[in-house]
PDB file of N, CA and C in Angstrom:
ATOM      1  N   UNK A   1     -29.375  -5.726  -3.845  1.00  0.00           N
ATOM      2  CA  UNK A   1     -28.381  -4.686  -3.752  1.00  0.00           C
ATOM      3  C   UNK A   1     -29.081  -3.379  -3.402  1.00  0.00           C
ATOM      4  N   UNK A   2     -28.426  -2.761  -2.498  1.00  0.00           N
ATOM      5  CA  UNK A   2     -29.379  -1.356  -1.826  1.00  0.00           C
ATOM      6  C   UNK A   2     -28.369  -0.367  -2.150  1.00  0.00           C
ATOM      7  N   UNK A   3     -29.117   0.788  -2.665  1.00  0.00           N
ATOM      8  CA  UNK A   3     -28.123   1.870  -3.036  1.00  0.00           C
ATOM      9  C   UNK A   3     -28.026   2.568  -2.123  1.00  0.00           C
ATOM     10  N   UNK A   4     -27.484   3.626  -1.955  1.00  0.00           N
ATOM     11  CA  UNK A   4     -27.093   4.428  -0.962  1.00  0.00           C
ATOM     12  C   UNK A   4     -28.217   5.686  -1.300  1.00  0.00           C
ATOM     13  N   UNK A   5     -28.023   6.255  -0.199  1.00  0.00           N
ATOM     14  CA  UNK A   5     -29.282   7.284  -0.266  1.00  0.00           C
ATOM     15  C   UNK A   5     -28.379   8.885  -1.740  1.00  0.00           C
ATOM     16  N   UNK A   6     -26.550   9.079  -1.016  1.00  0.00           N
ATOM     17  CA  UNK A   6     -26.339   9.510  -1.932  1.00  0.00           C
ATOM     18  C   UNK A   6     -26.549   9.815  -3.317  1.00  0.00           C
ATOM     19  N   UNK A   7     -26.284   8.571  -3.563  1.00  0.00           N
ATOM     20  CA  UNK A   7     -26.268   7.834  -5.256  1.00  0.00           C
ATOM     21  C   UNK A   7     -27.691   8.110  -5.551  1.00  0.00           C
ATOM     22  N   UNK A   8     -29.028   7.614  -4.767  1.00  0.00           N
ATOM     23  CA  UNK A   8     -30.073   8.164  -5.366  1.00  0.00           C
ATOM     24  C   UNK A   8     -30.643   9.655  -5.857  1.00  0.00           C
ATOM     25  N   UNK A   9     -30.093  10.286  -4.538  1.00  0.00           N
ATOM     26  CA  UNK A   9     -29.776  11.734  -4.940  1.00  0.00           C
ATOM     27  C   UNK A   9     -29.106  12.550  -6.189  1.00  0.00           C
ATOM     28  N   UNK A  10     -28.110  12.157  -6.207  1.00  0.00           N
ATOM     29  CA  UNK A  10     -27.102  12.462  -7.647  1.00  0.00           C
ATOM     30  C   UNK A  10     -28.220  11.894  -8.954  1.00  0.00           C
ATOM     31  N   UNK A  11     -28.378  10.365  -8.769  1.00  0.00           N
ATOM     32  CA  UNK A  11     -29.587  10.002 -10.333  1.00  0.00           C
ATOM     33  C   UNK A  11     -30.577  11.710 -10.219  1.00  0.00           C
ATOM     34  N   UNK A  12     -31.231  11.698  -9.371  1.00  0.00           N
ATOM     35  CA  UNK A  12     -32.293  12.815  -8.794  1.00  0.00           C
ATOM     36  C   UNK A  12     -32.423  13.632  -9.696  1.00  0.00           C
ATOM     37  N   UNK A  13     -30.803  14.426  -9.047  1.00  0.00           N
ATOM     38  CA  UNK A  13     -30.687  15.535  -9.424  1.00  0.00           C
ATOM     39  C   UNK A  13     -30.317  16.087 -10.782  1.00  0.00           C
ATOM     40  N   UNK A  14     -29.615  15.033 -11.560  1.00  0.00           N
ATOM     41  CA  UNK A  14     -29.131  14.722 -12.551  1.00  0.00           C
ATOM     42  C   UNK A  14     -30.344  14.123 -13.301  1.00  0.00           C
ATOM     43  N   UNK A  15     -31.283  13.602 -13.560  1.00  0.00           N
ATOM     44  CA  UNK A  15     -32.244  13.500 -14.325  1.00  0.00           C
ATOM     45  C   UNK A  15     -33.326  14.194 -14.907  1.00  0.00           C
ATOM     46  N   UNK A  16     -33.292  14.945 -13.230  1.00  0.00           N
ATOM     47  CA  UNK A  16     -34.261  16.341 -13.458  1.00  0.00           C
ATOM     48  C   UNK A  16     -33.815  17.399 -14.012  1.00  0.00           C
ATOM     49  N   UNK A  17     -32.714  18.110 -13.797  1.00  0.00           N
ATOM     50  CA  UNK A  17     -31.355  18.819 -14.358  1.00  0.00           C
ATOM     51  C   UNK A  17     -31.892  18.652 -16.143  1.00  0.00           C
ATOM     52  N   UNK A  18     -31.503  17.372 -16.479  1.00  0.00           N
ATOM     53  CA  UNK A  18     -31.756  17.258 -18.196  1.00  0.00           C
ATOM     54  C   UNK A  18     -33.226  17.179 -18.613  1.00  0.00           C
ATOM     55  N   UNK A  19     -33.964  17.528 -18.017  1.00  0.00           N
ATOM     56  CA  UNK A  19     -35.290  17.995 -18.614  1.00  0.00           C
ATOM     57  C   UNK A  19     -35.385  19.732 -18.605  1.00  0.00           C
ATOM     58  N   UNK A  20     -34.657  20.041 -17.653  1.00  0.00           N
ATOM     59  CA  UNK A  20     -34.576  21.803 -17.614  1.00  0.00           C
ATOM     60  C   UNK A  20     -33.430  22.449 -19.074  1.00  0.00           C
ATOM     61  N   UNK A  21     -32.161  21.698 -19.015  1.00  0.00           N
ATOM     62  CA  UNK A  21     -30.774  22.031 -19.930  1.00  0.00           C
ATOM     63  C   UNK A  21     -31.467  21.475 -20.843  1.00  0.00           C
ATOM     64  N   UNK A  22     -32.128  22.608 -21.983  1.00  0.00           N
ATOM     65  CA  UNK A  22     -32.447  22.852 -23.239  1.00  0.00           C
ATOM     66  C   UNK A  22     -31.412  23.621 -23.856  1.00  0.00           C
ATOM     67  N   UNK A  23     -31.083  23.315 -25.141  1.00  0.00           N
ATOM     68  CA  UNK A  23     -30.256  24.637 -25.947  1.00  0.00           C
ATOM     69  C   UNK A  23     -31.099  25.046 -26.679  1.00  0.00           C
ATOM     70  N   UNK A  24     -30.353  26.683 -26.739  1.00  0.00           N
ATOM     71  CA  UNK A  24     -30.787  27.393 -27.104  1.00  0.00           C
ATOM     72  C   UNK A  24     -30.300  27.435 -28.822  1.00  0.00           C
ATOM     73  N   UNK A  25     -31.078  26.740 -30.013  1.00  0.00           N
ATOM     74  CA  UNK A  25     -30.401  26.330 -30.985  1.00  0.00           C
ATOM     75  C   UNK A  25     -31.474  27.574 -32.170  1.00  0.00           C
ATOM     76  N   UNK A  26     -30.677  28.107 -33.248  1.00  0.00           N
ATOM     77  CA  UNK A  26     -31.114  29.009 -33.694  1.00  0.00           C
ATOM     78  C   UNK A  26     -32.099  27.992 -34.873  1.00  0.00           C
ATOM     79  N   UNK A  27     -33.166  29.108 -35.456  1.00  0.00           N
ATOM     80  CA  UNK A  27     -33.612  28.593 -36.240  1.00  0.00           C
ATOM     81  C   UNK A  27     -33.377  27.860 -37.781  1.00  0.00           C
ATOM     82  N   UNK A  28     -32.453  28.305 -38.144  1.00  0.00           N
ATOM     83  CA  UNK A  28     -31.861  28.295 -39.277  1.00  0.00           C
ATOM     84  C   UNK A  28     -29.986  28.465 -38.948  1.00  0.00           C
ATOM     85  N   UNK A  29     -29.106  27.774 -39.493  1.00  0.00           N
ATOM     86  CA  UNK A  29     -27.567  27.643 -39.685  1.00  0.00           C
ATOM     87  C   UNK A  29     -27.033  28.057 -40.797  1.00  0.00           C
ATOM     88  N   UNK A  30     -26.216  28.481 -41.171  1.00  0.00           N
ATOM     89  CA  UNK A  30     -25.416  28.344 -42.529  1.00  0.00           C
ATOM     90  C   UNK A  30     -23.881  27.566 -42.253  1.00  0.00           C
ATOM     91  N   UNK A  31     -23.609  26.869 -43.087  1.00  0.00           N
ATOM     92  CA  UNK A  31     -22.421  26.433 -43.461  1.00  0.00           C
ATOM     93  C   UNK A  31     -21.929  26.616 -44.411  1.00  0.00           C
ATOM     94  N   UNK A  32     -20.437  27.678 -44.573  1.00  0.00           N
ATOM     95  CA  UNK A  32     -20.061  28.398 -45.772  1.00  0.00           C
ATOM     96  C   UNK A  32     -19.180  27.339 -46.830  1.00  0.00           C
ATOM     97  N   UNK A  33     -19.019  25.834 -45.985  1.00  0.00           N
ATOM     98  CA  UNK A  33     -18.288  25.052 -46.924  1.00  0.00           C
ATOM     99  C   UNK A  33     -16.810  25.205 -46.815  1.00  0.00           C
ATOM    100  N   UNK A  34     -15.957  24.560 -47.429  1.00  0.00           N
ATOM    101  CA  UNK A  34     -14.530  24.763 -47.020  1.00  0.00           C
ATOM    102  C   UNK A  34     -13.942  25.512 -47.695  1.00  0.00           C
ATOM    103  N   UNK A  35     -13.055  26.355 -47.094  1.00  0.00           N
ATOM    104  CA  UNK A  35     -11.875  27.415 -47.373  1.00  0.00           C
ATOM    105  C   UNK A  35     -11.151  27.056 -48.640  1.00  0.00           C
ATOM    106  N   UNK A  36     -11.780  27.817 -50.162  1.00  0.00           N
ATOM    107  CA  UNK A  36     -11.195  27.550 -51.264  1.00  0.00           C
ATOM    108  C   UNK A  36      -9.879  27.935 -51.446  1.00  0.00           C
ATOM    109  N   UNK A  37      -9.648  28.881 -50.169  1.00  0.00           N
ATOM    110  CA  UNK A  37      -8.276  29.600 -50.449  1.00  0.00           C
ATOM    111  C   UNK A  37      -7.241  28.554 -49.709  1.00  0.00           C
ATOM    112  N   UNK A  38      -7.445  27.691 -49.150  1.00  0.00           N
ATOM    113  CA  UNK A  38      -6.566  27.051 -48.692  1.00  0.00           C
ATOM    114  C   UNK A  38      -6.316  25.377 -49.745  1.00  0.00           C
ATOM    115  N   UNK A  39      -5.538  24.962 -49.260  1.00  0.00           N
ATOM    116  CA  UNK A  39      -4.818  23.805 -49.786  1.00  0.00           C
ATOM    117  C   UNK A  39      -5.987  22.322 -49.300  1.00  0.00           C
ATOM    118  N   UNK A  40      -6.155  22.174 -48.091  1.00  0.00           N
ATOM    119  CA  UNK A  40      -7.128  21.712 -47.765  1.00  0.00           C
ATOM    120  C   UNK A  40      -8.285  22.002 -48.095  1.00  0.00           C
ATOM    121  N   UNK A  41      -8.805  22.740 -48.561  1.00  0.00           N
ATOM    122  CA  UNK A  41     -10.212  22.874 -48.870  1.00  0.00           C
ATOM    123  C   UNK A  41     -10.105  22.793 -50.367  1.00  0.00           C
ATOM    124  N   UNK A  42      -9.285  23.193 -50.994  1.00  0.00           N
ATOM    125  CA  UNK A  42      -9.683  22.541 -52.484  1.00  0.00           C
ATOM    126  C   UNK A  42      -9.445  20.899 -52.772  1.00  0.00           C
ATOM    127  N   UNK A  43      -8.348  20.304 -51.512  1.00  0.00           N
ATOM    128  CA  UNK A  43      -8.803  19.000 -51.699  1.00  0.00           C
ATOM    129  C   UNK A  43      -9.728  18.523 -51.471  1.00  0.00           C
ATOM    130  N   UNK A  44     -10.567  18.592 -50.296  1.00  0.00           N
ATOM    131  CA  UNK A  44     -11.718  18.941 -50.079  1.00  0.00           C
ATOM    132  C   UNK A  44     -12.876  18.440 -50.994  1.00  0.00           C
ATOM    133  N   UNK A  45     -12.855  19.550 -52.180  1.00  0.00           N
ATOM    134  CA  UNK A  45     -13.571  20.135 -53.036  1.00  0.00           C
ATOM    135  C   UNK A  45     -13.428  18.749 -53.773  1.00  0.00           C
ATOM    136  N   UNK A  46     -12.055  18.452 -53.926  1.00  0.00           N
ATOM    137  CA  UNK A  46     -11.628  17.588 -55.639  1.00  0.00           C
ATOM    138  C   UNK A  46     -12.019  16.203 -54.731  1.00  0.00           C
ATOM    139  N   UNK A  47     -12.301  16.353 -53.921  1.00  0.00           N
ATOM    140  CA  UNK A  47     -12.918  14.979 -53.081  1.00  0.00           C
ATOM    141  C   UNK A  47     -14.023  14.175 -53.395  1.00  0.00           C
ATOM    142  N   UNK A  48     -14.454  15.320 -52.824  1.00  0.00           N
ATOM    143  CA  UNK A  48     -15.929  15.228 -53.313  1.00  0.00           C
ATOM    144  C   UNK A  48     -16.708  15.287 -54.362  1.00  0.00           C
ATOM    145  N   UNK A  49     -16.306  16.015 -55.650  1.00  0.00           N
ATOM    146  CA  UNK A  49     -16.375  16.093 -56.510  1.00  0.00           C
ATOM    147  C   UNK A  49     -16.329  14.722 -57.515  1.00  0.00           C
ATOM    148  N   UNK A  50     -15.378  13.832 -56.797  1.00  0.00           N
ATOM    149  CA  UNK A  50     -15.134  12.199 -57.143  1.00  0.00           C
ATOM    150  C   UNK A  50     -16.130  11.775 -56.749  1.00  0.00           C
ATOM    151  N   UNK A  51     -17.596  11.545 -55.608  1.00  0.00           N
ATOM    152  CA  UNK A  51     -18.236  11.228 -55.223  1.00  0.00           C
ATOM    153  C   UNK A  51     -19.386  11.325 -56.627  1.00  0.00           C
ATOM    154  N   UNK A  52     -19.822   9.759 -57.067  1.00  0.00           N
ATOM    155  CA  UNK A  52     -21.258   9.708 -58.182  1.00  0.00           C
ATOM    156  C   UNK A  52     -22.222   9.872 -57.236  1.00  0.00           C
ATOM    157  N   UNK A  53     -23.459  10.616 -58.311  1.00  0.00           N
ATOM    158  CA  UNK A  53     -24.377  10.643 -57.969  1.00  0.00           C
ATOM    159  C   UNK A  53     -25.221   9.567 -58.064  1.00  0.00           C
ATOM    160  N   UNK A  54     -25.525   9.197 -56.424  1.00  0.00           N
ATOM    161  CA  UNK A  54     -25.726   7.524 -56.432  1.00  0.00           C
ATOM    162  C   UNK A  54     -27.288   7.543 -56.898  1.00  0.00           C
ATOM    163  N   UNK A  55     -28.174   8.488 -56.499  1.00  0.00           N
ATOM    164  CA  UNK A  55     -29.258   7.913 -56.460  1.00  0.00           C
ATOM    165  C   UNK A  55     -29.753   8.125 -57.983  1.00  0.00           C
ATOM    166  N   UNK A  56     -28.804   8.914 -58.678  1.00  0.00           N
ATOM    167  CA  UNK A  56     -29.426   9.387 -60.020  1.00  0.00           C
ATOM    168  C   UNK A  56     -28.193   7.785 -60.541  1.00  0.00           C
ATOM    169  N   UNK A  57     -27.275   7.042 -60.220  1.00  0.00           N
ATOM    170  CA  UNK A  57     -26.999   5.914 -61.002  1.00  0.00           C
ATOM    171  C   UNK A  57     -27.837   4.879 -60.334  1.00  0.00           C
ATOM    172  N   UNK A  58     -28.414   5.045 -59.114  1.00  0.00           N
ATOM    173  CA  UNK A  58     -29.440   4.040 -58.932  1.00  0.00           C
ATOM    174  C   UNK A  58     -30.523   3.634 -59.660  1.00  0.00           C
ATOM    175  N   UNK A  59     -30.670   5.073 -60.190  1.00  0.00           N
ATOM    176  CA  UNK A  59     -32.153   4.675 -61.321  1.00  0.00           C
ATOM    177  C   UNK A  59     -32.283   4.659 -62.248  1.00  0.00           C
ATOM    178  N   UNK A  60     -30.651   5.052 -62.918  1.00  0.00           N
ATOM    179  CA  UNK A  60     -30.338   4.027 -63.993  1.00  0.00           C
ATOM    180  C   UNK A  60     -30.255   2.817 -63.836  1.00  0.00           C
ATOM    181  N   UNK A  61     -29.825   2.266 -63.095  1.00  0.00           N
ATOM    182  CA  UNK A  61     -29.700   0.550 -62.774  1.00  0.00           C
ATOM    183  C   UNK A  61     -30.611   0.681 -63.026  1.00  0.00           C
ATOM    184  N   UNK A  62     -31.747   0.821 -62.238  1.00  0.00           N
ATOM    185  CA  UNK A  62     -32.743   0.276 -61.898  1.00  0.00           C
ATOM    186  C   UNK A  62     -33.125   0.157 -63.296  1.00  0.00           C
ATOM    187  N   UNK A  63     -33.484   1.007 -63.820  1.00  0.00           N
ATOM    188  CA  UNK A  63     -34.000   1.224 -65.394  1.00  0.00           C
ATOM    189  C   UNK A  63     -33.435   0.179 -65.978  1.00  0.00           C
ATOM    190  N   UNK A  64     -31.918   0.032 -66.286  1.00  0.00           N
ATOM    191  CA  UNK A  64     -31.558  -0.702 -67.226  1.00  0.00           C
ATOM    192  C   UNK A  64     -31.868  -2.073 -67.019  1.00  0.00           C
ATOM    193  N   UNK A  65     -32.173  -2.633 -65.601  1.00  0.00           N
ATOM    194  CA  UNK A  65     -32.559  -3.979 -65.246  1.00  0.00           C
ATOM    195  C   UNK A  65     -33.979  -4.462 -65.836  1.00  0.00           C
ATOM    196  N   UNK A  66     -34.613  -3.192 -65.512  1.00  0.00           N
ATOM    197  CA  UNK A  66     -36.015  -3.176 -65.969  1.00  0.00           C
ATOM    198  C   UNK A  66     -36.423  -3.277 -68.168  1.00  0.00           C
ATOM    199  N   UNK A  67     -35.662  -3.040 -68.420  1.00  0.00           N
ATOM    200  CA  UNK A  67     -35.749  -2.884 -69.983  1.00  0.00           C
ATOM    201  C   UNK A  67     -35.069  -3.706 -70.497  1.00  0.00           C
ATOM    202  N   UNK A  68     -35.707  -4.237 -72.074  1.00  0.00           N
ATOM    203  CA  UNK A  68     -35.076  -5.080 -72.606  1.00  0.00           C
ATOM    204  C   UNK A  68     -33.579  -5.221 -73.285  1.00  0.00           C
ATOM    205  N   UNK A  69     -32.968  -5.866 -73.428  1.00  0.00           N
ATOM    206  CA  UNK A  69     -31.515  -6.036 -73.638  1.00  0.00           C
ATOM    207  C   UNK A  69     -30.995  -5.688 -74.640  1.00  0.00           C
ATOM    208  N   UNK A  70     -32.072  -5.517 -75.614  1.00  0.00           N
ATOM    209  CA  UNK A  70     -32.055  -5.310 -77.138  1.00  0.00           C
ATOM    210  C   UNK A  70     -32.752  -3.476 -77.315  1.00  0.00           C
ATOM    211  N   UNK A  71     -33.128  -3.074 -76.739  1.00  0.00           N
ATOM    212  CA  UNK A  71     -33.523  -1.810 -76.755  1.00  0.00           C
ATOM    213  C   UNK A  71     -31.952  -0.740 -76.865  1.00  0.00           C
ATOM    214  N   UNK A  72     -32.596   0.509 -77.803  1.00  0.00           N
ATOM    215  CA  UNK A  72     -31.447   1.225 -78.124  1.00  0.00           C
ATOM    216  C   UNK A  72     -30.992   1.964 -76.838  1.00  0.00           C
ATOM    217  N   UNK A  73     -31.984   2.506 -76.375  1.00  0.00           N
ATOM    218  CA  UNK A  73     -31.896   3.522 -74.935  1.00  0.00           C
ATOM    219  C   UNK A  73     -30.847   2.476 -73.868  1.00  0.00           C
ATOM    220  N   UNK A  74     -30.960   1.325 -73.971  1.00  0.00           N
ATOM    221  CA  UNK A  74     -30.554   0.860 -72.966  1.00  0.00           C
ATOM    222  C   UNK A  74     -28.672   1.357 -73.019  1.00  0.00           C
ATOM    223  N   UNK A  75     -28.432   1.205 -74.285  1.00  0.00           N
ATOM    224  CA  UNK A  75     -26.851   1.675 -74.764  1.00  0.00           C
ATOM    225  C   UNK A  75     -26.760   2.996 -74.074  1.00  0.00           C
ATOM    226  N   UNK A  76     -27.760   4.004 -74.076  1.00  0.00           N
ATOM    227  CA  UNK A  76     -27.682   5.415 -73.433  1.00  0.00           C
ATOM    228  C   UNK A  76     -27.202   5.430 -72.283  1.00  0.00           C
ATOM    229  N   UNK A  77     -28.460   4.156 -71.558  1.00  0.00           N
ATOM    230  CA  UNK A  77     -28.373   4.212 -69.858  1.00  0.00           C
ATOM    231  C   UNK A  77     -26.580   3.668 -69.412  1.00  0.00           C
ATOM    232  N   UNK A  78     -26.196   3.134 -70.258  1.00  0.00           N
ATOM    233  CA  UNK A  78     -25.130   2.452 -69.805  1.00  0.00           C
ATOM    234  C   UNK A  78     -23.572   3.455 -70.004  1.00  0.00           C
ATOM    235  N   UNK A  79     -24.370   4.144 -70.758  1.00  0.00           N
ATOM    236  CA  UNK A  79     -23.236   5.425 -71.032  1.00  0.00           C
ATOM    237  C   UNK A  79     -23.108   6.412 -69.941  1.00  0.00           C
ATOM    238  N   UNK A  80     -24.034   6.681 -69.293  1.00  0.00           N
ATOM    239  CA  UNK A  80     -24.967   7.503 -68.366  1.00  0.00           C
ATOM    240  C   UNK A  80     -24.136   6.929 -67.110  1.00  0.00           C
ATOM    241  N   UNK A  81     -24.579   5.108 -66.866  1.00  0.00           N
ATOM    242  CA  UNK A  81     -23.809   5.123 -65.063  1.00  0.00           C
ATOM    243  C   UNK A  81     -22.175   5.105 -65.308  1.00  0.00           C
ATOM    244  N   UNK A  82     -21.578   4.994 -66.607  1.00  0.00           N
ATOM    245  CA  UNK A  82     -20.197   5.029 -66.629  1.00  0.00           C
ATOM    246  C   UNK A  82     -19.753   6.125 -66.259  1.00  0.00           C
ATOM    247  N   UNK A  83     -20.524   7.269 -67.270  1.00  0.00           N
ATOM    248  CA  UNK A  83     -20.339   8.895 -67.182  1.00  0.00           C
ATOM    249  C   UNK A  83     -20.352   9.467 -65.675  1.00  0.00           C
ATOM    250  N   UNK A  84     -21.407   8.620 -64.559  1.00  0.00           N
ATOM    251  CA  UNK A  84     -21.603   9.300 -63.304  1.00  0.00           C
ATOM    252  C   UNK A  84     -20.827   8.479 -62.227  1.00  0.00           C
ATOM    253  N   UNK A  85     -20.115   7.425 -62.397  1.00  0.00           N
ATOM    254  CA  UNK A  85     -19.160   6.729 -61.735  1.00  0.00           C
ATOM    255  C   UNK A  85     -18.006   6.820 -61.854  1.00  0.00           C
ATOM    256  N   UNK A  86     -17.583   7.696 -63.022  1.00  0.00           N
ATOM    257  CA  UNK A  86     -15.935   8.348 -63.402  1.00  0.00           C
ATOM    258  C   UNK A  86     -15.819   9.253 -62.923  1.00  0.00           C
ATOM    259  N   UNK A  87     -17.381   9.943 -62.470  1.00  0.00           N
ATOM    260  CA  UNK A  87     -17.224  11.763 -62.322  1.00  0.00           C
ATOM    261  C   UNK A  87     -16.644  12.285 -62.812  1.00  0.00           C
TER     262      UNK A  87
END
């Protein structure tokens, strides 16, 4: 299959093109988070707020897998991923 001389042109120009089109991206962003004053943004809020903190109930698991069955702490840990999975 032979391309047309066009079509090679356009790849060309268009390949070289995206090595030049850099943005111009600042060093640092802020994101102020969502609009408490609105209706949407406090759902938003109560959204997320439902979201556990996975990696801090991850290592409770982890812990409680790791320790014996009969240990008192283990009753703690188990209080702990209930407490962070109800939010």
């Amino acid at each position: 299959m032979k391309l047309s001389p066009i079509l090679l042109l356009l790849f060309f120009i268009f390949s070289s093109l995206g090595t030049f089109a850099l943005a111009d991206l600042p060093s640092w962003s802020h994101d102020a988070g969502p609009c408490l004053e609105s209706d949407l943004g406090l759902e938003l809020v109560d959204l997320t707020a439902t979201i556990p903190n996975m990696p801090e109930v991850s290592t409770a698991w982890a812990f409680k897998q790791k320790t014996d069955l009969k240990d008192n702490s283990l009753i703690e840990v188990e209080i702990l991923i209930k407490k962070l999975l109800q939010g």
